[in-house]
N, C-alpha and C. Protein backbone atom coordinates (compact mmCIF):
# COMPACT_ATOMS: atom_id res chain seq x y z
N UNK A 1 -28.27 -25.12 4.39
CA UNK A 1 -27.44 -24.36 5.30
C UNK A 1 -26.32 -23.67 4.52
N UNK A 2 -26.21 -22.26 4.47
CA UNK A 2 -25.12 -21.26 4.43
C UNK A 2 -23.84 -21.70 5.03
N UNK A 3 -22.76 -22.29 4.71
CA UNK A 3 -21.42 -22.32 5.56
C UNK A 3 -20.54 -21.26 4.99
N UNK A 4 -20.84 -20.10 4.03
CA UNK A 4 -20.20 -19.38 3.70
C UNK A 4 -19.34 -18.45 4.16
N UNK A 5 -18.25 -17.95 4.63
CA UNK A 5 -17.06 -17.25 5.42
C UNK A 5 -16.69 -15.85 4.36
N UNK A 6 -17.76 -15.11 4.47
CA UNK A 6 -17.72 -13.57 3.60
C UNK A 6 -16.37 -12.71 4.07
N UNK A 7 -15.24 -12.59 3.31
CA UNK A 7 -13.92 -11.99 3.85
C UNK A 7 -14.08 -10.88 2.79
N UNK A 8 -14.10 -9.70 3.24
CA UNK A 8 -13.94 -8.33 2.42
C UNK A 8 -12.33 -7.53 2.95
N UNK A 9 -11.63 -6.78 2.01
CA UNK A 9 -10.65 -6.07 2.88
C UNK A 9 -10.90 -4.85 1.62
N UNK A 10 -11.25 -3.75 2.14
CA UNK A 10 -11.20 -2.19 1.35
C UNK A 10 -9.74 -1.27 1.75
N UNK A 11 -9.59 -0.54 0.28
CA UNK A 11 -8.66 0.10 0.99
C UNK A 11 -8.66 1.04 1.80
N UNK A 12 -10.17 1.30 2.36
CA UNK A 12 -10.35 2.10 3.71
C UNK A 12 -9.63 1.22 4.75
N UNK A 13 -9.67 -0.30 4.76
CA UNK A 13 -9.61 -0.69 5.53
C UNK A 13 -7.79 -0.64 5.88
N UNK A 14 -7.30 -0.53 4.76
CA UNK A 14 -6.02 -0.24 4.93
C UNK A 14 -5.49 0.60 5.15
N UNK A 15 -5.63 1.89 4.27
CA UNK A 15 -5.49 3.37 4.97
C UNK A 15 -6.05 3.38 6.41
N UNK A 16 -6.90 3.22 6.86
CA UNK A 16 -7.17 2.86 8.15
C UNK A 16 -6.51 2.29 9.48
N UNK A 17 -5.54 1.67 8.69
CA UNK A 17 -5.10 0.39 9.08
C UNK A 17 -6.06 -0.03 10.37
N UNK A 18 -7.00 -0.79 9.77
CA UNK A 18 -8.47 -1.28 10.24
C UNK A 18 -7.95 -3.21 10.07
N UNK A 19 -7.42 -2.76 8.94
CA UNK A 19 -6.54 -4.48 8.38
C UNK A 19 -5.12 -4.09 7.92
N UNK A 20 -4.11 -4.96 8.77
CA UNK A 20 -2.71 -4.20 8.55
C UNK A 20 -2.90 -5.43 7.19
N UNK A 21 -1.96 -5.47 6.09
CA UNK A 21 -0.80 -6.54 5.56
C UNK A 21 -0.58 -7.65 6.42
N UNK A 22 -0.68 -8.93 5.55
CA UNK A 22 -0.03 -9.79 6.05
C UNK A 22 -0.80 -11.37 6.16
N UNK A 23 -0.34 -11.84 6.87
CA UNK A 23 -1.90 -13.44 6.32
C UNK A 23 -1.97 -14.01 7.70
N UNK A 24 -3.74 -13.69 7.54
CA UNK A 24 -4.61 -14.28 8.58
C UNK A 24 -5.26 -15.91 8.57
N UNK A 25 -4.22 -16.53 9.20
CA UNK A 25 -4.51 -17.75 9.29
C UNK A 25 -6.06 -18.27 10.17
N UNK A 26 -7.32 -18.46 9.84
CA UNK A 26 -8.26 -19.46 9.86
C UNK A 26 -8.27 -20.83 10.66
N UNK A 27 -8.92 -20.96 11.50
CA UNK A 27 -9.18 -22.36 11.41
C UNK A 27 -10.60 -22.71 11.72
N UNK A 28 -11.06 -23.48 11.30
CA UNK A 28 -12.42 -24.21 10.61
C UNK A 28 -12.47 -25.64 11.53
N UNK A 29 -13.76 -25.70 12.33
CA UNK A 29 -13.72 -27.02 13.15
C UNK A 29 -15.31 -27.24 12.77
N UNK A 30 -15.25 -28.39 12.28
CA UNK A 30 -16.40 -29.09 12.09
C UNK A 30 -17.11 -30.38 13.06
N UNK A 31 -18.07 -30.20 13.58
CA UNK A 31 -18.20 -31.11 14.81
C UNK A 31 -19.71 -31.87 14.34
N UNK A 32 -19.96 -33.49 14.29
CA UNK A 32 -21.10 -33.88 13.68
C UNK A 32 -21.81 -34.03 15.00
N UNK A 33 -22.72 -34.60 14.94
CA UNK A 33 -23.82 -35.20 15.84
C UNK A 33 -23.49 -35.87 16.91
N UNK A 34 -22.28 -36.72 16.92
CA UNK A 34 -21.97 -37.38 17.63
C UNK A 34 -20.81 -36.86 18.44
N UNK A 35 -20.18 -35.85 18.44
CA UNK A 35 -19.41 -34.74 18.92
C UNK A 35 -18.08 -34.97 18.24
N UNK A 36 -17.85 -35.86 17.11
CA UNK A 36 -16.39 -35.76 16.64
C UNK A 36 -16.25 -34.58 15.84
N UNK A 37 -15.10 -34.02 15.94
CA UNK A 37 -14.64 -33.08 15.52
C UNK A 37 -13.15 -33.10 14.09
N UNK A 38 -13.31 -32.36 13.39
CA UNK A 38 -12.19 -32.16 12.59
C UNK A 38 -12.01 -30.72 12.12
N UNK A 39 -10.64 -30.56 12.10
CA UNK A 39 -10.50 -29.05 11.42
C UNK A 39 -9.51 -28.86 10.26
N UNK A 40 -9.51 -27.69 9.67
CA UNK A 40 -9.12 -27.36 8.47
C UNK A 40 -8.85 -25.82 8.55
N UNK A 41 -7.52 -25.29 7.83
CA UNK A 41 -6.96 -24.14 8.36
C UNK A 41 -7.24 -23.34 6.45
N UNK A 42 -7.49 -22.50 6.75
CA UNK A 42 -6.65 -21.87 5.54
C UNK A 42 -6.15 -20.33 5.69
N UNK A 43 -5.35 -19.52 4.53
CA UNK A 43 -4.36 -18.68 4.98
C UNK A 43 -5.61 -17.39 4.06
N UNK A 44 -5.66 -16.26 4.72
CA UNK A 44 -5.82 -15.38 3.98
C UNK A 44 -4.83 -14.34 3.95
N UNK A 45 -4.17 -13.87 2.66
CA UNK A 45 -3.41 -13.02 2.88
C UNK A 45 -3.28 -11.74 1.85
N UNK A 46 -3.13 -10.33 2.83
CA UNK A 46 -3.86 -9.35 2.27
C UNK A 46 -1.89 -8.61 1.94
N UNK A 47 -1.75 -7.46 1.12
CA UNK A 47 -0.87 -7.21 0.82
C UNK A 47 -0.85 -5.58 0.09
N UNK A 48 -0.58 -4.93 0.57
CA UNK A 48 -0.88 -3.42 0.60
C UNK A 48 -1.09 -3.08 -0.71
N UNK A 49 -1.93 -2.17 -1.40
CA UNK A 49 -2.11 -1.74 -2.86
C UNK A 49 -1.16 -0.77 -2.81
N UNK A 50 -0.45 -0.27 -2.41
CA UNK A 50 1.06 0.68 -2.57
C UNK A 50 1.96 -0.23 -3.23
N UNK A 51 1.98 -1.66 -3.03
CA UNK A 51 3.05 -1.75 -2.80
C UNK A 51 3.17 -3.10 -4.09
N UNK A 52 3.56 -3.27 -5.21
CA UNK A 52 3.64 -1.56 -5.81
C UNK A 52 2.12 -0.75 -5.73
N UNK A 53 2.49 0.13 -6.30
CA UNK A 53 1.09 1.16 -6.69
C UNK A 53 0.37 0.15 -8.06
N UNK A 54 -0.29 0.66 -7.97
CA UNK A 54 -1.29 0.37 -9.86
C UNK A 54 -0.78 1.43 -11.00
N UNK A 55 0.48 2.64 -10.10
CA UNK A 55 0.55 3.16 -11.47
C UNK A 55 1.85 4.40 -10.20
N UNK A 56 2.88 4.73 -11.09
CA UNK A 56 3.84 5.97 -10.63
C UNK A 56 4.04 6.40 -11.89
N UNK A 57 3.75 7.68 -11.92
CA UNK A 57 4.18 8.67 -12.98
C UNK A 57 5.02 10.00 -12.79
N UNK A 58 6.44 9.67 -13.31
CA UNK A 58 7.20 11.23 -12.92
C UNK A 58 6.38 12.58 -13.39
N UNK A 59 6.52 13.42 -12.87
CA UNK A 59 5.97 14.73 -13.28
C UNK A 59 6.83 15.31 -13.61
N UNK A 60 6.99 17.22 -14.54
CA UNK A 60 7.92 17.62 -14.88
C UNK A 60 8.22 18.46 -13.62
N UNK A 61 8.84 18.74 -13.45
CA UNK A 61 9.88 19.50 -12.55
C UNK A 61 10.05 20.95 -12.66
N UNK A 62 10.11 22.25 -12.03
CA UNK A 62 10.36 23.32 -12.16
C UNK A 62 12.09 23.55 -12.60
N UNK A 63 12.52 23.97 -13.18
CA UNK A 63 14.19 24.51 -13.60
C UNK A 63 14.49 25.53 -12.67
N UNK A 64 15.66 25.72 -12.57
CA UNK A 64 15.91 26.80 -11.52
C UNK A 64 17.40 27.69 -12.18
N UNK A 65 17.66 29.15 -12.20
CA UNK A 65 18.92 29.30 -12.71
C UNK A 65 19.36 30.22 -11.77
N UNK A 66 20.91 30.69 -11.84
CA UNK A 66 20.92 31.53 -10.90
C UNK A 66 22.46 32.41 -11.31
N UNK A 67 22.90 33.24 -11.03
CA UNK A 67 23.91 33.85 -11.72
C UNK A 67 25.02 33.95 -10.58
N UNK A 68 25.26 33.08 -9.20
CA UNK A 68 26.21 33.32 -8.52
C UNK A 68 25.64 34.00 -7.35
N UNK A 69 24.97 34.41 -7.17
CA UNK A 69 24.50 35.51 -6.39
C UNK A 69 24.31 35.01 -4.81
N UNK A 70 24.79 33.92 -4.75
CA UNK A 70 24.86 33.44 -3.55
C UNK A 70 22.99 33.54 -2.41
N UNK A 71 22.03 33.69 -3.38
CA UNK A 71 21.09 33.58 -2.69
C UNK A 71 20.97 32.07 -2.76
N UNK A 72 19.99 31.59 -1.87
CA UNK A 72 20.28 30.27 -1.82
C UNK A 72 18.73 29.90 -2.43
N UNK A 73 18.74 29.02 -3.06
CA UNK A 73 17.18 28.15 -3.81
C UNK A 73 16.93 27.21 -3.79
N UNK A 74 15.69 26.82 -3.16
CA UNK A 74 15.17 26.21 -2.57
C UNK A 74 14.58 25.16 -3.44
N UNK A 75 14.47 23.97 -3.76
CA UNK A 75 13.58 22.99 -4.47
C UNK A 75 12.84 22.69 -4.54
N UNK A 76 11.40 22.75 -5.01
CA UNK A 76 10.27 22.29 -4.55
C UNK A 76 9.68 21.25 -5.14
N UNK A 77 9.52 20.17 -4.48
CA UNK A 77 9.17 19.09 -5.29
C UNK A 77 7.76 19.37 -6.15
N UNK A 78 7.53 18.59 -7.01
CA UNK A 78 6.21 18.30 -7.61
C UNK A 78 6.20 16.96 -7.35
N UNK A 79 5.04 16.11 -6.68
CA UNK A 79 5.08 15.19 -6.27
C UNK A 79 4.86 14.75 -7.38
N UNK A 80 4.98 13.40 -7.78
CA UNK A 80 4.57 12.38 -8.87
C UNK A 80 3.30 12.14 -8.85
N UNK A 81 2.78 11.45 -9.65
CA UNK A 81 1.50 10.81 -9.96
C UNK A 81 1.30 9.52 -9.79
N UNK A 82 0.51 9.19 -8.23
CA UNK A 82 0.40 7.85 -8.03
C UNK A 82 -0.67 7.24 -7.80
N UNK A 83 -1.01 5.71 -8.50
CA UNK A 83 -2.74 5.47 -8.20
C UNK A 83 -2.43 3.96 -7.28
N UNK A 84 -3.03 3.89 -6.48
CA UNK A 84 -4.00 4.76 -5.66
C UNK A 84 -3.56 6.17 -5.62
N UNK A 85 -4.41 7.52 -5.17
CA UNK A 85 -3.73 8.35 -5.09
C UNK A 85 -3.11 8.79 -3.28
N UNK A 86 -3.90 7.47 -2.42
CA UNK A 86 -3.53 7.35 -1.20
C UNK A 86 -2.28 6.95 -1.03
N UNK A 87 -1.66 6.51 -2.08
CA UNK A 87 -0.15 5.65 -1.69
C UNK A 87 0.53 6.70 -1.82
N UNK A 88 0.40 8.23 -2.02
CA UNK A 88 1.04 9.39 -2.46
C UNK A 88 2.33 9.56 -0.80
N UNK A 89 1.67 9.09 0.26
CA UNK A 89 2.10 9.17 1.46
C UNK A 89 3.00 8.34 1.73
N UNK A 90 3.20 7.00 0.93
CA UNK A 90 4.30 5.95 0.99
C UNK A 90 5.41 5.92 -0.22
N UNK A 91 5.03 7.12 -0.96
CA UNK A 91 6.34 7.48 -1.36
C UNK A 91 7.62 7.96 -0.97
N UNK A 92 8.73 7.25 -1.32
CA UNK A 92 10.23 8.06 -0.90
C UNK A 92 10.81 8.75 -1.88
N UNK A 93 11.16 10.03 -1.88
CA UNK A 93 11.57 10.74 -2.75
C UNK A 93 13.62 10.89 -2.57
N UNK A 94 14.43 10.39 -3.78
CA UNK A 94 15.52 10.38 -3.70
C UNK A 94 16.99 11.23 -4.69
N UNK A 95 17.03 11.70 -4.49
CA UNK A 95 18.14 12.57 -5.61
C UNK A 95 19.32 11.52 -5.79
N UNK A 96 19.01 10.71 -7.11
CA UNK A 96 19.76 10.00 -7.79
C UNK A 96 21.08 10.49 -8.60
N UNK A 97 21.08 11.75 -9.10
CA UNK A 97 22.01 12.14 -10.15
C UNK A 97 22.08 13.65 -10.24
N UNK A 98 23.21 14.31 -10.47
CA UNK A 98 23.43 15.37 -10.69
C UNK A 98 24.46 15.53 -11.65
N UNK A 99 23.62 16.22 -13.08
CA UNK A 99 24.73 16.13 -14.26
C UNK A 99 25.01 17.82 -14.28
N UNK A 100 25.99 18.23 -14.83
CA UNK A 100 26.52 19.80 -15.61
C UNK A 100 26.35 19.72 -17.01
């Protein structure tokens, strides 16, 4: 007899959110012949591949100059480089520093 408990989680299943994060507690009841019973719990717990990523890489950035001219310019990000490349969406982008 097979008692095997096949648990898969893809990260379709997460992008999906098909399977959120977090731990799926089990419980296991074993009952013999004679109808006694016992059980046994265990925890599965799944935990987002964003978080961290497997990999963030800054990219370079466009420069911008301007001579006063009071037009106004606009920033455009270049997003970073992130693997998965699905976690690209659970990035926060923050302006840390501004030097002269």
């Amino acid at each position: 007899m097979n008692n095997d408990l096949i648990l898969t989680a893809t990260e379709d299943n997460y992008f999906d959110e098909d399977l959120i994060p977090g731990t799926y507690v089990f419980t296991i009841t074993g009952t013999d012949p004679a109808g006694n019973t016992q059980t046994a719990t265990f925890d599965w717990v799944l935990t987002s591949p964003c978080d961290p990523p497997t990999s963030l890489d800054a990219t370079m950035q466009n420069n911008y100059s301007d001579t006063y001219t009071g037009t106004s310019v606009t920033f455009v990000l270049t997003d970073f480089t992130v693997s998965p490349s699905r976690c690209q969406a659970e990035l926060v982008y923050t302006c840390t520093g501004v030097k002269d």
